[in-house]
Protein backbone atom coordinates (compact mmCIF):
# COMPACT_ATOMS: atom_id res chain seq x y z
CA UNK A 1 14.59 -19.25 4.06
CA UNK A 2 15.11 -21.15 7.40
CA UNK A 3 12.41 -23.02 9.20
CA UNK A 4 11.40 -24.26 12.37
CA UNK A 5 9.67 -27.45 13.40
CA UNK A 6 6.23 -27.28 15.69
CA UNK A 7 4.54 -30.24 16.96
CA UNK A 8 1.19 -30.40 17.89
CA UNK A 9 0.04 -32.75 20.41
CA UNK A 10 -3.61 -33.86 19.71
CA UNK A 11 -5.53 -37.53 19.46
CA UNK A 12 -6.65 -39.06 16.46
CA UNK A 13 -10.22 -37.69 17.10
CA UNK A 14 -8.62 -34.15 16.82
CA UNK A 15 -6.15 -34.66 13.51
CA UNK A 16 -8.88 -33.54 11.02
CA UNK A 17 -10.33 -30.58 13.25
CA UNK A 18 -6.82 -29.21 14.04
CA UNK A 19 -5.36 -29.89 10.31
CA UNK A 20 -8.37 -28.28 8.69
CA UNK A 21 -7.66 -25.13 11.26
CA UNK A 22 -3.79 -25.11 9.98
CA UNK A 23 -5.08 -24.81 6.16
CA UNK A 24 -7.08 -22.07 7.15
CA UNK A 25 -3.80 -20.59 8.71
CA UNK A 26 -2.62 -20.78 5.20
CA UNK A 27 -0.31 -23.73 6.52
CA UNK A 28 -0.99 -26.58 3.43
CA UNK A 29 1.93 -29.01 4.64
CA UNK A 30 1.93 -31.56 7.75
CA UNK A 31 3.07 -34.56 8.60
CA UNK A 32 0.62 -36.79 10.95
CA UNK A 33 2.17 -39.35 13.68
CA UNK A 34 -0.81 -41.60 15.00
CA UNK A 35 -1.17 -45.21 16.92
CA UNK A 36 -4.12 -45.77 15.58
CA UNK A 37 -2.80 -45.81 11.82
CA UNK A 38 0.06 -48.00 12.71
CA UNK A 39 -2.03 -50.56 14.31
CA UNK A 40 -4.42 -50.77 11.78
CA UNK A 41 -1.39 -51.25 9.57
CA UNK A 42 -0.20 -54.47 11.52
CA UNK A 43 -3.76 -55.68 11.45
CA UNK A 44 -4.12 -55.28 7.99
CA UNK A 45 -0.59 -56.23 6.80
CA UNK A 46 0.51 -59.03 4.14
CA UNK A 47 2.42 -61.56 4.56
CA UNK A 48 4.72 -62.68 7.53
CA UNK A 49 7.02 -60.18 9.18
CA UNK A 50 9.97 -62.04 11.80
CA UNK A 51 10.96 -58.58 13.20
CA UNK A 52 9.86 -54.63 13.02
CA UNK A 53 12.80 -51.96 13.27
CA UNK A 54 12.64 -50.71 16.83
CA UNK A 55 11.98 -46.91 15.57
CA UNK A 56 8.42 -48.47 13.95
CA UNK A 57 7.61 -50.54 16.74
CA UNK A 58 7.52 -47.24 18.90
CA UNK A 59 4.82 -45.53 16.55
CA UNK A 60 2.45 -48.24 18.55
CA UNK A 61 2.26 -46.22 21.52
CA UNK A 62 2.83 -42.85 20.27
CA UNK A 63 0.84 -39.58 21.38
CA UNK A 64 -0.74 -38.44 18.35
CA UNK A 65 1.33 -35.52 16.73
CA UNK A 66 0.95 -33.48 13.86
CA UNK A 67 4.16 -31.46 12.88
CA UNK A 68 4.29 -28.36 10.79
CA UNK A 69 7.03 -26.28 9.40
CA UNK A 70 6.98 -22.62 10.30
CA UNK A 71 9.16 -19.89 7.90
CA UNK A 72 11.27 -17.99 10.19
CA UNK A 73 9.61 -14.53 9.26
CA UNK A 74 7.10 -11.68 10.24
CA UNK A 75 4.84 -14.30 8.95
CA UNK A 76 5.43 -17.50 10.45
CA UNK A 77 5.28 -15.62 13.90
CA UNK A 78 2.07 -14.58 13.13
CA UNK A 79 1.01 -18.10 11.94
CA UNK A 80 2.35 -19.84 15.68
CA UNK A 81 0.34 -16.89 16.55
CA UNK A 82 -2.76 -17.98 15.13
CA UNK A 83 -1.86 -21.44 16.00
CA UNK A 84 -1.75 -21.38 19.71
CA UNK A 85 -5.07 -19.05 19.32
CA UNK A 86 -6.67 -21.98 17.35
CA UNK A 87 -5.16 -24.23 19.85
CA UNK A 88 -6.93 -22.26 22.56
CA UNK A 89 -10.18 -22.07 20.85
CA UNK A 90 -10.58 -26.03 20.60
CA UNK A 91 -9.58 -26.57 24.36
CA UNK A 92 -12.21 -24.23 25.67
CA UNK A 93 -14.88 -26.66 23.97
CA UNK A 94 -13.21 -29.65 25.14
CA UNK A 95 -14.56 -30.49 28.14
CA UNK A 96 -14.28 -33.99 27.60
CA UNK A 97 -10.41 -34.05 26.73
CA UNK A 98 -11.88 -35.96 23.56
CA UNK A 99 -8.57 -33.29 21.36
CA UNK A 100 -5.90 -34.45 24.08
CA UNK A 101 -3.60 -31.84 25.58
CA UNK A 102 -3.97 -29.69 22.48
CA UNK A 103 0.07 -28.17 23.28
CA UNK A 104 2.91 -27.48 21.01
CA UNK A 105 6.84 -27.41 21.08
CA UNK A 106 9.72 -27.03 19.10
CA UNK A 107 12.66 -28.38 18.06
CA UNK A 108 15.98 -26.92 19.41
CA UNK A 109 14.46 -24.01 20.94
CA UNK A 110 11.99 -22.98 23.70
CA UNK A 111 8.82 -20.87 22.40
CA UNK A 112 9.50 -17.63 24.81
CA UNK A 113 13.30 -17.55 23.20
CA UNK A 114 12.08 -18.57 19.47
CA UNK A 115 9.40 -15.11 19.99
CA UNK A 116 11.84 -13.07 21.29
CA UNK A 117 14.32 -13.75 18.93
CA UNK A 118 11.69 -12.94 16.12
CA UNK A 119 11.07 -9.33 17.24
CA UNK A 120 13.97 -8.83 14.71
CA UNK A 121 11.09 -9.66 12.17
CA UNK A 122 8.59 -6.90 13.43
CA UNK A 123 9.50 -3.58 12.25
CA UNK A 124 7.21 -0.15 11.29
CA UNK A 125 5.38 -0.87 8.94
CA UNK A 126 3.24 1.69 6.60
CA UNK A 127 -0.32 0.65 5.32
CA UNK A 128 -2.17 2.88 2.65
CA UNK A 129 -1.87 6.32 3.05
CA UNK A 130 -2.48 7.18 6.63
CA UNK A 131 -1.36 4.21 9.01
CA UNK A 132 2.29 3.57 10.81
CA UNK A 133 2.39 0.14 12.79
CA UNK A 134 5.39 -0.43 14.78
CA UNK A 135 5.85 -2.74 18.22
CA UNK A 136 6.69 -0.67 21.32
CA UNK A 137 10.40 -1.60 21.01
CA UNK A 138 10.98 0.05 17.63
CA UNK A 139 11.25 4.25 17.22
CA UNK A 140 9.85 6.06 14.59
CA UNK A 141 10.76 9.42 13.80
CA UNK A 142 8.20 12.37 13.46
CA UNK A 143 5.62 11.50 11.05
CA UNK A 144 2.64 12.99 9.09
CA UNK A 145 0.73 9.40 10.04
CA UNK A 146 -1.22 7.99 12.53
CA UNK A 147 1.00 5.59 14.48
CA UNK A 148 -0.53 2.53 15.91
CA UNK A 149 1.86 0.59 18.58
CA UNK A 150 1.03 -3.14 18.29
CA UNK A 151 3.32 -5.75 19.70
CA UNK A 152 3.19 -9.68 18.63
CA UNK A 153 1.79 -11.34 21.72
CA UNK A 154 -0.58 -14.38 22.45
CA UNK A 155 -3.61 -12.92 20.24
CA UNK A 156 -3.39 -12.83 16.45
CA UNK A 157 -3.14 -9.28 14.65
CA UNK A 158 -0.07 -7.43 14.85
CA UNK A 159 -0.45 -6.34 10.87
CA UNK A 160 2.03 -8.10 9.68
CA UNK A 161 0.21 -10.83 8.54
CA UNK A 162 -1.20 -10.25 4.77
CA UNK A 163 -4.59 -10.89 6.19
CA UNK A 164 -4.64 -8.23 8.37
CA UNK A 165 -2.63 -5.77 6.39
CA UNK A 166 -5.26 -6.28 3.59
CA UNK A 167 -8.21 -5.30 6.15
CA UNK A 168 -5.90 -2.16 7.24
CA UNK A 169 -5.69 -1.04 3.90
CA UNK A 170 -9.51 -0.93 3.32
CA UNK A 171 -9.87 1.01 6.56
CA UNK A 172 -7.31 3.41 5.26
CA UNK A 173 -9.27 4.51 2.30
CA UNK A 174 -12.91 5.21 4.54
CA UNK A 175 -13.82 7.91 5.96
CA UNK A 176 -14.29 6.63 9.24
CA UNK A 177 -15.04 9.56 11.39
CA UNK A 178 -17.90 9.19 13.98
CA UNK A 179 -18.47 5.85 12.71
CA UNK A 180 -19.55 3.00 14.78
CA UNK A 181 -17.31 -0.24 14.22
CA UNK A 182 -17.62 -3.61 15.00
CA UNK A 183 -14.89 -6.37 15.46
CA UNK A 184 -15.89 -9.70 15.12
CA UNK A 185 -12.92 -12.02 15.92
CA UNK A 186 -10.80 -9.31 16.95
CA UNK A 187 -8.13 -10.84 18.33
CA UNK A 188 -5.35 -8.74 19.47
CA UNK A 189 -7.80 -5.73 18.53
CA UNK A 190 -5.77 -4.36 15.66
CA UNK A 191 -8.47 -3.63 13.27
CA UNK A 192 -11.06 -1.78 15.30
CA UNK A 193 -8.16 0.00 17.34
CA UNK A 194 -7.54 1.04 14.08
CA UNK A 195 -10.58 2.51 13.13
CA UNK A 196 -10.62 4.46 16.35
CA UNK A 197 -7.24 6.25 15.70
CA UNK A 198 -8.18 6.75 12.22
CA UNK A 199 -11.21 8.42 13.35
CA UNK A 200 -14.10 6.28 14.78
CA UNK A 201 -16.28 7.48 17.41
CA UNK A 202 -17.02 4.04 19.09
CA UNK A 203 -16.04 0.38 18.91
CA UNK A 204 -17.09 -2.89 20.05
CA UNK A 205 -14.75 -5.92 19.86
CA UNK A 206 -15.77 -9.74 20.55
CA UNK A 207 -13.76 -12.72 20.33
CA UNK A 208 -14.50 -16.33 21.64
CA UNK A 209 -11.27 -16.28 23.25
CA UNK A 210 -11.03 -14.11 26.91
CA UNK A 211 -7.08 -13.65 26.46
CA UNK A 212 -8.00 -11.60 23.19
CA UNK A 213 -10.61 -9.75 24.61
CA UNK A 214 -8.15 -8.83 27.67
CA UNK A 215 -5.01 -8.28 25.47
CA UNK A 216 -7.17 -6.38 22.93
CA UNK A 217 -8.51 -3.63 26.12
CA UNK A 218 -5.23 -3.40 26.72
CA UNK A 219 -4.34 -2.39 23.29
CA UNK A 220 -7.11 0.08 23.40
CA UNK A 221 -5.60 1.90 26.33
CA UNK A 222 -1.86 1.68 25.16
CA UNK A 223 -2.83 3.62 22.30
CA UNK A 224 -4.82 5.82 24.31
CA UNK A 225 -8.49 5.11 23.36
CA UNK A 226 -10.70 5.88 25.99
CA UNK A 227 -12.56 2.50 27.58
CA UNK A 228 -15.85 4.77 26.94
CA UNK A 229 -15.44 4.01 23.38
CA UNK A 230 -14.23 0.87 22.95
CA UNK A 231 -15.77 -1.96 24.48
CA UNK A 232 -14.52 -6.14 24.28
CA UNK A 233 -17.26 -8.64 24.63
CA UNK A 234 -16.11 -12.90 25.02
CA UNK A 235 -18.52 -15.28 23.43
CA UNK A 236 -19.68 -17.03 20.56
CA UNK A 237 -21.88 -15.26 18.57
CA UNK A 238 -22.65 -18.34 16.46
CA UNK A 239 -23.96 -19.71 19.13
CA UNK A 240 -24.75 -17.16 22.03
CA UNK A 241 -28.30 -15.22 21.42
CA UNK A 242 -27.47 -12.95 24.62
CA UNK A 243 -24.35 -11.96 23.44
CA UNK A 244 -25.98 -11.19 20.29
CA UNK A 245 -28.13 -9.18 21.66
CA UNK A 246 -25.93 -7.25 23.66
CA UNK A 247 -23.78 -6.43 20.89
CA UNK A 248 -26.54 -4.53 18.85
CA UNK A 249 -26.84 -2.94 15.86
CA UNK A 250 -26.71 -0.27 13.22
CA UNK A 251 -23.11 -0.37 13.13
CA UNK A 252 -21.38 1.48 10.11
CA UNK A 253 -18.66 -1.10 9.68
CA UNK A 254 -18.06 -4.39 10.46
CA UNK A 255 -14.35 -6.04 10.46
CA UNK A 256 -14.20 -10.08 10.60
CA UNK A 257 -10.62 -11.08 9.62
CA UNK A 258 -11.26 -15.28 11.01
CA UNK A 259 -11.47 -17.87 8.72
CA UNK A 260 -13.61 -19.50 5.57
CA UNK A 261 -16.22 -21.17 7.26
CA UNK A 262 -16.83 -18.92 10.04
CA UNK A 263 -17.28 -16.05 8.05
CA UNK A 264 -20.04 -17.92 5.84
CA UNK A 265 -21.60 -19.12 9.40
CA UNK A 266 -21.49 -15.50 10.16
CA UNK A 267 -23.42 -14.18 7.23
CA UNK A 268 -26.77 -13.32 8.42
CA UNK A 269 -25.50 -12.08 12.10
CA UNK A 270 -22.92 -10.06 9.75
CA UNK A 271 -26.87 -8.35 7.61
CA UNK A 272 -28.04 -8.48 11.34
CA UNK A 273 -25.54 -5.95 12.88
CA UNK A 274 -25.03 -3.24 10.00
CA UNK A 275 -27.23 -0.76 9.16
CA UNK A 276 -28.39 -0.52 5.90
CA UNK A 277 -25.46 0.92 3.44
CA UNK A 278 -22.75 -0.12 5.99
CA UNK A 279 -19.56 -1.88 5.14
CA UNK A 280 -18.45 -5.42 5.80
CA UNK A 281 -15.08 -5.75 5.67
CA UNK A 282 -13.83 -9.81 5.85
CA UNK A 283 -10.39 -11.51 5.68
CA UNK A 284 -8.91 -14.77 6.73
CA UNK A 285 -9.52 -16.25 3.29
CA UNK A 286 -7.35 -18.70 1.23
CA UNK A 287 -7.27 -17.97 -2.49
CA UNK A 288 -8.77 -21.05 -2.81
CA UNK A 289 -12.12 -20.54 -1.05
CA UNK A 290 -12.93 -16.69 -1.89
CA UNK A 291 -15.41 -17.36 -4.51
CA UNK A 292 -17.02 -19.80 -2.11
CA UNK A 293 -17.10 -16.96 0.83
CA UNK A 294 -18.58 -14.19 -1.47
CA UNK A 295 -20.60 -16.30 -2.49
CA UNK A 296 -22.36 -16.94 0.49
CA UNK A 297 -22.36 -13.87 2.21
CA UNK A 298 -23.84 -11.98 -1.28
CA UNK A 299 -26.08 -13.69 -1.47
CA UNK A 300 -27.14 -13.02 2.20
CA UNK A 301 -27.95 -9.38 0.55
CA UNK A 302 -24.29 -7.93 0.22
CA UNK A 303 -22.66 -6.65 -2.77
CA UNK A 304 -18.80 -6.38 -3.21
CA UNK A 305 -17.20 -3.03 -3.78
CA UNK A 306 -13.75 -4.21 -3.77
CA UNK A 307 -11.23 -7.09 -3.21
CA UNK A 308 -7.54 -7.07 -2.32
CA UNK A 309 -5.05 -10.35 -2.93
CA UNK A 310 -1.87 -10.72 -1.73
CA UNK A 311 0.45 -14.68 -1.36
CA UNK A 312 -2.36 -16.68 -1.33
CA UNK A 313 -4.45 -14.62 0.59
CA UNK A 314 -7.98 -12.74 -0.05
CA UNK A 315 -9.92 -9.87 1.42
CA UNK A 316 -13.32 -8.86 0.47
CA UNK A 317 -15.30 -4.95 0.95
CA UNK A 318 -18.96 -5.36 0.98
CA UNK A 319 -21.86 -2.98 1.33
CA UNK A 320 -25.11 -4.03 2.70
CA UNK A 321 -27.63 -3.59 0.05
């Protein structure tokens, strides 16, 4: 498998906010550049040094960087993806500048070139027994399924990536018609778009990002959903009682593909939105931390019905008890 280089451009303040966000990416390897660690190296040194190669002298006035190593696949676009989504996130919050620029580039190769020479990557692809995603470039012939056209862009969830594809599946098996379904973290709008063409009467779709609310309305109408139906909100709902509010509930289903901790910060407003008997499906989860997730959102008064796992990856079908 080839591999291409990304460095991220951050400050020291921002290395363990930004390298906990990669592991959540499912990204477990990085290599850290920082001034800070090479001058508390010379301070700390022993004994007596009468020169310093040239190459370490530089790392004294170096912009922080942490560098990661993306497979050149369907799903190492959809980790730079995620990446620049994360990147996003943590710049909208920063209105001190305390993370630094918070940008990326690669080696060899420009970004726009690198993602259009990836669309090789992004063919149809069939989930469960019902679903057909393709990108708009790619044909399909007549089918018996329901075809959802998805292209990789700037907002994570083209269903490519095994945490999506796991959600898709679980939304494949329900009976979704006139259901009500709720997106939390939606991204490029995948799941709930989903729902819709698979039968869903009405969605609502928040993200704390505006270019994934924007990119996911225009998903919506690109696979002709109706803007009656399906609704995008921006905000936090961590932290955002109005937007709470607004959103409602007594929704049948709830999708949250994010990551660990958010999902377990989630877990009340998660009891909060569904009515009683509805379905929680949640995704974004290492192997690793699964146990740690149910754990916490069970016990918030869920039970599991079903779990999928696929490369390191977990998704999780509750009902609300």
């Amino acid at each position: 498998m080839n591999w291409t280089e990304l460095d991220i451009y951050t400050t020291t303040e921002g290395i363990d906010l930004i390298t906990a966000g990669l592991m959540d990416i499912g990204i477990k390897g990085f290599a850290i550049k920082d001034a800070n660690d090479f001058n508390e190296f010379l301070q700390n040194k022993e004994g007596n040094w009468d020169y310093l190669e040239d190459d370490l002298m530089q790392l004294a006035e170096c912009e922080t960087t942490i560098t990661v190593y993306i497979p050149e696949n369907n799903q190492g676009a959809e980790m730079l993806t995620a990446i620049h989504s994360m990147l996003r996130g943590i710049k909208e919050t920063d209105t001190d500048g305390l993370y630094g620029r918070l940008e990326t580039a690669m080696s060899n190769i420009c970004e726009e070139d690198w993602a259009n020479n990836w669309k090789q990557y992004f063919k149809p692809l069939k989930i469960g027994s019902r679903l057909l995603v393709k990108p708009s470039w790619e044909e399909v012939e007549d089918t018996s399924r329901t075809v959802l056209e998805i292209d990789p862009a700037s907002s994570f969830g083209s269903g490519q990536h095994y945490t999506t594809k796991l959600c898709l599946e679980f939304l494949d098996k329900l009976d979704l018609n006139e259901k009500r379904i709720l997106d939390l973290g939606c991204g490029s709008g995948i799941l709930s778009i989903a729902a819709m063409l698979l039968g869903a009467k009405e969605a609502a779709a928040v993200d704390i990002e505006e270019n994934a609310v924007r990119v996911a309305m225009e998903n919506a109408s690109k696979n002709n959903i109706s803007d009656l139906a399906y609704t995008a909100m921006c905000g936090n709902v961590i932290s955002d009682s109005e937007l709470v509010e607004k959103i409602g509930s007594g929704y049948d289903i709830i999708t949250a593909n994010i990551v660990a901790d958010i999902l377990i910060a989630m877990k009340e407003l998660f009891y909060r939105f569904l009515k009683p008997g509805g379905t929680l499906i949640i995704s974004g989860i290492i192997d690793e931390r699964k146990e740690e997730v149910t754990d916490a959102v069970t016990n918030a008064g869920f039970d599991i019905v079903e779990s999928y796992e696929e490369s390191g990856w977990a998704a999780v079908m509750l009902i609300k008890k």
